[in-house]
C-alpha atoms as a PDB file:
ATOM      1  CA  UNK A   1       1.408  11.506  13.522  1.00  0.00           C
ATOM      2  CA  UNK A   2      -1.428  10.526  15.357  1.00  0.00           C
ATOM      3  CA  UNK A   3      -3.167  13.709  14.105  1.00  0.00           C
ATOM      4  CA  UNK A   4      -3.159  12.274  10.254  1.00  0.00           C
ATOM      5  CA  UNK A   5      -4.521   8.868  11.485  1.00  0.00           C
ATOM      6  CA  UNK A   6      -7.454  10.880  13.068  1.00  0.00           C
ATOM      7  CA  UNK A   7     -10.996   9.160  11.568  1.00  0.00           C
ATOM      8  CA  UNK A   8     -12.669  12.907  11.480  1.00  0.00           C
ATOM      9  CA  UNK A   9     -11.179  14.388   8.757  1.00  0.00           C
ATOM     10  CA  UNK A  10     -11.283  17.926   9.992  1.00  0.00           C
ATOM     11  CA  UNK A  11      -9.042  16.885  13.097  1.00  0.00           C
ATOM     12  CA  UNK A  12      -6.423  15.996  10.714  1.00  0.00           C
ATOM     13  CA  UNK A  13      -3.410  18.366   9.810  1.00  0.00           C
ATOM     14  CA  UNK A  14      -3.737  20.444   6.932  1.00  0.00           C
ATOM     15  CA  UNK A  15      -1.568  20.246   3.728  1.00  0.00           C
ATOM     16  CA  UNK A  16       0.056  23.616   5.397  1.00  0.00           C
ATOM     17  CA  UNK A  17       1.146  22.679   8.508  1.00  0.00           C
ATOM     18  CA  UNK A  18       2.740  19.769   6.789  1.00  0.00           C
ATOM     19  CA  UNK A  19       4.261  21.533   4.989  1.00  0.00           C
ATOM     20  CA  UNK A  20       5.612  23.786   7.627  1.00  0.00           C
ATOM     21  CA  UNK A  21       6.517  20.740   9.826  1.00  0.00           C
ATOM     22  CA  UNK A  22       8.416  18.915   6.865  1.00  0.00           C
ATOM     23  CA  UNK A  23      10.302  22.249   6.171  1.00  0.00           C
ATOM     24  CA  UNK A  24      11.551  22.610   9.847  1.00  0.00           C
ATOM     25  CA  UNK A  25      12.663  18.969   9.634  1.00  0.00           C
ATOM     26  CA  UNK A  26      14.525  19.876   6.874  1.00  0.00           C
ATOM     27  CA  UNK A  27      15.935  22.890   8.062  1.00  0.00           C
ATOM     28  CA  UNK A  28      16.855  21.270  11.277  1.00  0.00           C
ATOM     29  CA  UNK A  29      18.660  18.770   9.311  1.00  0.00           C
ATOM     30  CA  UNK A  30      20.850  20.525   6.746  1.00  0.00           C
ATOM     31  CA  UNK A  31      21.793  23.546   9.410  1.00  0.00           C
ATOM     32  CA  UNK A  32      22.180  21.027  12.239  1.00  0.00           C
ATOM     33  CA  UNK A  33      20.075  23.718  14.424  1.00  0.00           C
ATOM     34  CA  UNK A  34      17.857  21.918  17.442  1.00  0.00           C
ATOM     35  CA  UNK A  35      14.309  23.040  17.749  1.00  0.00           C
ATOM     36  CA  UNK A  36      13.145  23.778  20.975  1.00  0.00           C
ATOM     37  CA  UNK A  37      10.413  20.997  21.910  1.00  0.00           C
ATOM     38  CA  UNK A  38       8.902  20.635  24.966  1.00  0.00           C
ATOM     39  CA  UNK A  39       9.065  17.388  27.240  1.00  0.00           C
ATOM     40  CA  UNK A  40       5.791  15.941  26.110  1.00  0.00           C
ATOM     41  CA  UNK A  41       6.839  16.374  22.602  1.00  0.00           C
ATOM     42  CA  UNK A  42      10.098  14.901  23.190  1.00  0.00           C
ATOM     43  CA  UNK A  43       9.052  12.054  24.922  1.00  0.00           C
ATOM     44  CA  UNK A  44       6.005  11.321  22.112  1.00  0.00           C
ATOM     45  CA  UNK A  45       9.562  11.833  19.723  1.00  0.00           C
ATOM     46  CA  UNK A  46      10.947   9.026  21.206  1.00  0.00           C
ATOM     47  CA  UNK A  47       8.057   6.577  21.608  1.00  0.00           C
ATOM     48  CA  UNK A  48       7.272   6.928  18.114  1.00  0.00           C
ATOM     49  CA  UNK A  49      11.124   6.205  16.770  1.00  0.00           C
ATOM     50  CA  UNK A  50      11.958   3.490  19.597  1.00  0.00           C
ATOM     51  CA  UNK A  51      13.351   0.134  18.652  1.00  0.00           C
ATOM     52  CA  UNK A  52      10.390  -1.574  20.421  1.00  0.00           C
ATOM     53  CA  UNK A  53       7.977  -0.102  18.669  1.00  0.00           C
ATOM     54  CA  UNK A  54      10.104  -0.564  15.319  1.00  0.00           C
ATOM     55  CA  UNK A  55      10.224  -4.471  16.116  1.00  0.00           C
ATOM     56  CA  UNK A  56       7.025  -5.342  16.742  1.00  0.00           C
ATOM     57  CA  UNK A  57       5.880  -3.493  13.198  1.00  0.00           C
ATOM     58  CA  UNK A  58       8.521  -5.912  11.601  1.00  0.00           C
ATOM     59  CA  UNK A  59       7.166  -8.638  13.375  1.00  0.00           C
ATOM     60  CA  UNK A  60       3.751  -7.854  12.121  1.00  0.00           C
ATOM     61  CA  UNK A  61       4.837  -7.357   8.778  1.00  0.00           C
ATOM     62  CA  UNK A  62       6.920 -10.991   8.718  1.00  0.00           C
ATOM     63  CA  UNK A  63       3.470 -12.568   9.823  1.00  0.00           C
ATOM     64  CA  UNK A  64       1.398 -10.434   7.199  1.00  0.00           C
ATOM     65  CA  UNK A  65       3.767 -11.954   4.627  1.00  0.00           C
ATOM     66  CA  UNK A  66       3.392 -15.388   5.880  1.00  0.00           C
ATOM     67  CA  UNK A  67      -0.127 -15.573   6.399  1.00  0.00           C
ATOM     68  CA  UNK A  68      -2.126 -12.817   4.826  1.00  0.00           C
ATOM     69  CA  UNK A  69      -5.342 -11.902   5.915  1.00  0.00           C
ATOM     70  CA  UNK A  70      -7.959 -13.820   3.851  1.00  0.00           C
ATOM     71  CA  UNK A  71      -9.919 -11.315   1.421  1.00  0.00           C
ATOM     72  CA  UNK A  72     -13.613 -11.400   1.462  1.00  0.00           C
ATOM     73  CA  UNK A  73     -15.222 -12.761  -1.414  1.00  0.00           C
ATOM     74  CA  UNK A  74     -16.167  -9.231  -2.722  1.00  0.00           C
ATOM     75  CA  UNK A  75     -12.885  -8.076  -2.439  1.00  0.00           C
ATOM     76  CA  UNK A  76     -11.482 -10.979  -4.278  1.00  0.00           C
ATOM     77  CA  UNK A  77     -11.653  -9.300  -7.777  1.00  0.00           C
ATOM     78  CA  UNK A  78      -9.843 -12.435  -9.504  1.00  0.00           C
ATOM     79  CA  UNK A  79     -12.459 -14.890 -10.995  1.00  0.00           C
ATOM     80  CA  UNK A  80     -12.010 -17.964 -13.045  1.00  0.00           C
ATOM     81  CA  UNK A  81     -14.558 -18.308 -15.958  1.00  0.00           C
ATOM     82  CA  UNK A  82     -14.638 -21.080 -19.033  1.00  0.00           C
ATOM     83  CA  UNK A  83     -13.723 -18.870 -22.069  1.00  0.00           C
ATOM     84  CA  UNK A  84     -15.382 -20.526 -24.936  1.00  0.00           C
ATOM     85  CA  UNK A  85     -13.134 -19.575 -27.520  1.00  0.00           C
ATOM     86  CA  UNK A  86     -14.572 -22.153 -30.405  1.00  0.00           C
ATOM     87  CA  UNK A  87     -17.525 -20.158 -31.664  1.00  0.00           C
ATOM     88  CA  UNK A  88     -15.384 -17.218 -32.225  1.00  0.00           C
ATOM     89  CA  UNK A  89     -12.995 -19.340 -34.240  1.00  0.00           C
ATOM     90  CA  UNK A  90     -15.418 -20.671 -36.169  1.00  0.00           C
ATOM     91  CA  UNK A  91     -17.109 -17.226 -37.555  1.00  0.00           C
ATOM     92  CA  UNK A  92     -13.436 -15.833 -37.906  1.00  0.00           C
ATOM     93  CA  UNK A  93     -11.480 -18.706 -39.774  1.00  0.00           C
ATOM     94  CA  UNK A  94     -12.643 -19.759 -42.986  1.00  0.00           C
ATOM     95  CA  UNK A  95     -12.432 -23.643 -44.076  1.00  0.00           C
ATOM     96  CA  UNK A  96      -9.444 -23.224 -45.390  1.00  0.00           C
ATOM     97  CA  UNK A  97      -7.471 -21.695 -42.116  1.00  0.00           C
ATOM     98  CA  UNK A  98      -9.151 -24.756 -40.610  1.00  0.00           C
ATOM     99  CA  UNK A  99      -7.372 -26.593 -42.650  1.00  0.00           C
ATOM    100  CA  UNK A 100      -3.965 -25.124 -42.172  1.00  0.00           C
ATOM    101  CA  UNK A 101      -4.371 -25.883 -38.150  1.00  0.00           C
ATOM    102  CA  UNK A 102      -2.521 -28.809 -36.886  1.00  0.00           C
ATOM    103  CA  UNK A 103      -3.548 -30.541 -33.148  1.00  0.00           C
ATOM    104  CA  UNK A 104      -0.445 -31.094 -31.492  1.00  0.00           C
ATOM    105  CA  UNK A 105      -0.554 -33.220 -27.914  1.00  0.00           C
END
């Protein structure tokens, strides 16, 4: 996992040995067979999948949802502008559509 997260993109797992590693998870599961893992990999296994570590990304999430992180101002890509919609109208409607409009409060 920590492999995929890697900043230098050639550190990172190729689309084959994800592959691979999805495909022996999915063997593993549908023949109930155990792969043979190491310590270290068992133990990285079990960090990764503990309830700690599941609780404190729920936590984080409850307090993104709460209080989101601000956007920048370039990153805010909704903008209010006055759409003057009049001198449209007025090239478009002809005296007598104007006439047929009714202001309502």
């Amino acid at each position: 996992m920590k492999r995929c997260w890697d900043p230098i993109p050639t550190n990172r797992p190729t689309a084959k040995e994800l592959e691979n590693q999805f495909w022996n998870l999915f063997n593993v599961l549908n023949n109930n067979n155990s792969i043979e893992l190491s310590e270290d990999r068992q133990l990285e296994i079990k960090e990764a999948f503990s309830q700690e570590r599941e609780d404190k990304w729920k936590a984080r999430l409850a307090e993104l949802a709460t209080n989101p992180i601000p956007m920048k101002r370039s990153q805010n890509m909704l903008t209010s502008k006055r759409l003057d919609y009049s001198q449209y109208l007025s090239q478009k409607l002809t005296v007598d559509d104007w006439n047929k409009l009714k202001l309502t409060d």
